[in-house]
Protein backbone atom coordinates (compact mmCIF):
# COMPACT_ATOMS: atom_id res chain seq x y z
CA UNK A 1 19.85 -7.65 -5.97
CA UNK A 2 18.50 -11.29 -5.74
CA UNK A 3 15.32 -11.53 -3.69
CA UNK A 4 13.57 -15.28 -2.55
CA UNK A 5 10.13 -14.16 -3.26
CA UNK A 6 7.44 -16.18 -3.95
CA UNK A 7 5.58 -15.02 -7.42
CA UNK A 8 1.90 -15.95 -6.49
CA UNK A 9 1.79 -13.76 -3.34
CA UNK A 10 3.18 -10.90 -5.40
CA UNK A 11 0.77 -11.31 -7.90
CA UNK A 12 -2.49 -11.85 -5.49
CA UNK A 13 -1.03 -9.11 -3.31
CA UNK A 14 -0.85 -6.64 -6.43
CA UNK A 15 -3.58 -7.31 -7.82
CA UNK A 16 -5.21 -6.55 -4.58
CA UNK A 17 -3.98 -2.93 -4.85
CA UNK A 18 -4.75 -2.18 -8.68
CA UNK A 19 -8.30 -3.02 -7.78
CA UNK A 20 -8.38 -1.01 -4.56
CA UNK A 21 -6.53 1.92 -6.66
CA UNK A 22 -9.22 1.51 -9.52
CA UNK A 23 -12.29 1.73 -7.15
CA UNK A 24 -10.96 4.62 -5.43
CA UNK A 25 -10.47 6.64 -8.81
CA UNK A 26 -13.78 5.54 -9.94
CA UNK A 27 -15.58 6.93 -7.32
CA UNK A 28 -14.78 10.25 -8.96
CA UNK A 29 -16.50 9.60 -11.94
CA UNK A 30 -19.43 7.50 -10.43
CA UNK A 31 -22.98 8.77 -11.93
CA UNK A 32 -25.14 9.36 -10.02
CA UNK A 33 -22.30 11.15 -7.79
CA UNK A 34 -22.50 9.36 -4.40
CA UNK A 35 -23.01 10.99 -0.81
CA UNK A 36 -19.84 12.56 0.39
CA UNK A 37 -19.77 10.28 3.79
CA UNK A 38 -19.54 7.30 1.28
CA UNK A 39 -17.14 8.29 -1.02
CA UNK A 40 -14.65 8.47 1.97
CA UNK A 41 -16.18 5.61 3.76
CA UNK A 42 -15.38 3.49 0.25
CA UNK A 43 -12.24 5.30 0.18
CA UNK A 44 -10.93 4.52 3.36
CA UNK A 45 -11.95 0.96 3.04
CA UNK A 46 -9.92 0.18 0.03
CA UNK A 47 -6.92 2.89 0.92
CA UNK A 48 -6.84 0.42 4.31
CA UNK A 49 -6.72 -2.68 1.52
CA UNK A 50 -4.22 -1.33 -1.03
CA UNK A 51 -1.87 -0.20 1.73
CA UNK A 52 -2.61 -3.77 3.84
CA UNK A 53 -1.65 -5.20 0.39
CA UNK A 54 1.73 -3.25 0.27
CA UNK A 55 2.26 -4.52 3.91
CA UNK A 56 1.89 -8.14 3.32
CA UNK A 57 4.34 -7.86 0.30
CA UNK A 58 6.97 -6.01 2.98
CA UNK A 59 6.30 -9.04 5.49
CA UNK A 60 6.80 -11.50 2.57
CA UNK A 61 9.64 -10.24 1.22
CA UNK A 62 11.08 -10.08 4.74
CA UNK A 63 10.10 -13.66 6.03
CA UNK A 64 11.10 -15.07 2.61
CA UNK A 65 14.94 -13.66 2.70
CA UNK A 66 15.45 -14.07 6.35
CA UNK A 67 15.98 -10.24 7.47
CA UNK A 68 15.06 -8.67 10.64
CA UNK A 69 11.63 -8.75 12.21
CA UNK A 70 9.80 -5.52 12.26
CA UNK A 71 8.16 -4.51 15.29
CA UNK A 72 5.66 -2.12 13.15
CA UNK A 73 4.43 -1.90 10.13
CA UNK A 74 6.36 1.50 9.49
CA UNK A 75 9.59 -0.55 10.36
CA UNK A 76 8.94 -3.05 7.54
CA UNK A 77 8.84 -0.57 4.75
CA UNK A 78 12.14 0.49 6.59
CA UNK A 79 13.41 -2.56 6.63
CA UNK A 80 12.82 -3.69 2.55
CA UNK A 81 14.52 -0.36 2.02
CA UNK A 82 17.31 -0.77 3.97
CA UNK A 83 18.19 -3.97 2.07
CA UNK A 84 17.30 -2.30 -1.17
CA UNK A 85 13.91 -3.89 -2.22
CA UNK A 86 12.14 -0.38 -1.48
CA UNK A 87 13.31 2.64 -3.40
CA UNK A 88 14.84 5.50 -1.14
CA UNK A 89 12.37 7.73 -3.16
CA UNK A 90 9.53 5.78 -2.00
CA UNK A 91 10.02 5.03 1.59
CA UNK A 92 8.62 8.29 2.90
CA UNK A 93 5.07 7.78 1.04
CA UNK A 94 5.34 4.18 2.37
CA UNK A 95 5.90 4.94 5.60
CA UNK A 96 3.23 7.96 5.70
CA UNK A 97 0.61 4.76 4.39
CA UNK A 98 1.70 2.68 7.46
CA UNK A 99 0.80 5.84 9.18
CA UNK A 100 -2.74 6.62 7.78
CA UNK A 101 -3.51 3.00 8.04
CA UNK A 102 -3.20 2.48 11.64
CA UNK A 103 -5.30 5.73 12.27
CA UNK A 104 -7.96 5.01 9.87
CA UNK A 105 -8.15 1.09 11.48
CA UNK A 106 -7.83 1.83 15.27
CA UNK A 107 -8.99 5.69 15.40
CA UNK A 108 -11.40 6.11 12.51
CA UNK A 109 -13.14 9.18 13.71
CA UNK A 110 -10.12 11.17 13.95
CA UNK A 111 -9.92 11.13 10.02
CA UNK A 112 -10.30 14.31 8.27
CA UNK A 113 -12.09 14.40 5.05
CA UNK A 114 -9.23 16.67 3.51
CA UNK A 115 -6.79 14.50 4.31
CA UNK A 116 -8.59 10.91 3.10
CA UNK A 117 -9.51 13.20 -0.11
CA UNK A 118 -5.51 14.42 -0.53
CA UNK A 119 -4.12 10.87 -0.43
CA UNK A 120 -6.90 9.50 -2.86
CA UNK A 121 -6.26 12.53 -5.48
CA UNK A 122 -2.27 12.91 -4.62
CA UNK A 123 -0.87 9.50 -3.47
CA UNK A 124 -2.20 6.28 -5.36
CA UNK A 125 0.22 6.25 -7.84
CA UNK A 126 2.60 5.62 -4.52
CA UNK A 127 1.12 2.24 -3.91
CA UNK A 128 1.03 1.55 -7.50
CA UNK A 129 4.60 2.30 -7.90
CA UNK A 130 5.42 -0.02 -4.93
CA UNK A 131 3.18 -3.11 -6.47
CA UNK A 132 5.27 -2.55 -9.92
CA UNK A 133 8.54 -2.56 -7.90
CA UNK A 134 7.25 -6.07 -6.27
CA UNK A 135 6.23 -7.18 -9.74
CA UNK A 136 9.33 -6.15 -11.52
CA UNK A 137 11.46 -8.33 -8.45
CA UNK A 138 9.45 -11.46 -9.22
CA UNK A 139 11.35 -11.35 -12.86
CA UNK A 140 14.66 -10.80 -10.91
CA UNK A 141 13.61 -13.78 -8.46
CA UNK A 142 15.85 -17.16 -8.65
């Protein structure tokens, strides 16, 4: 598949969620360990960033190859799948991101630690895998 992308929003986009990715995993290994309420409040913040990241590569790729306008940011990862830039394998994680961003921006108390603590240890590689995919489609670009 052919994809009009443009390279340097891939790349600051990316690059945006390797270092969001990279803070959250570091946070593990911080010394001196760091309160509990700001390890999630750190994680939150960049799991928001990485998955805003992801978002703004779905909008680009969208806007830059003239498909349908999504009306959420769930439909957009539906959308780059549906015309094959998003694996099949991927688009549930994707779409579960879309989901835990919009609680964690517009109803941050209603975040459970368990659940910001499951995605950090269970799901990054998700929103790595999706910045490679962009990556890998700027090689593939005309």
């Amino acid at each position: 598949m052919t994809l009009l992308i443009d390279g340097d929003i891939i790349l600051a986009k990316a690059s945006i969620i390797r270092k969001c990715t990279a803070t959250i995993r570091s946070l593990a290994s911080h010394e001196p360990a760091l309160d509990p309420w700001l390890v999630q409040d750190v994680t939150v913040l960049n799991l928001q960033r990485a998955i805003q990241a992801c978002l703004d590569i779905a909008h680009h790729i969208i806007a830059a190859n003239g498909w349908e306008l999504p009306s959420s940011a769930r439909q957009a990862f539906e959308i780059t799948a549906r015309h094959g830039f998003l694996r099949d394998a991927l688009l549930p994680a994707m779409v579960s991101a879309a989901g835990f961003r919009n609680v964690a921006v517009h109803e941050y108390t209603a975040l459970a630690a368990a659940v910001v603590a499951a995605i950090a240890r269970d799901h990054l590689g998700d929103l790595e895998a999706f910045a490679d995919d962009a990556l890998r489609a700027i090689k593939e670009a005309p």
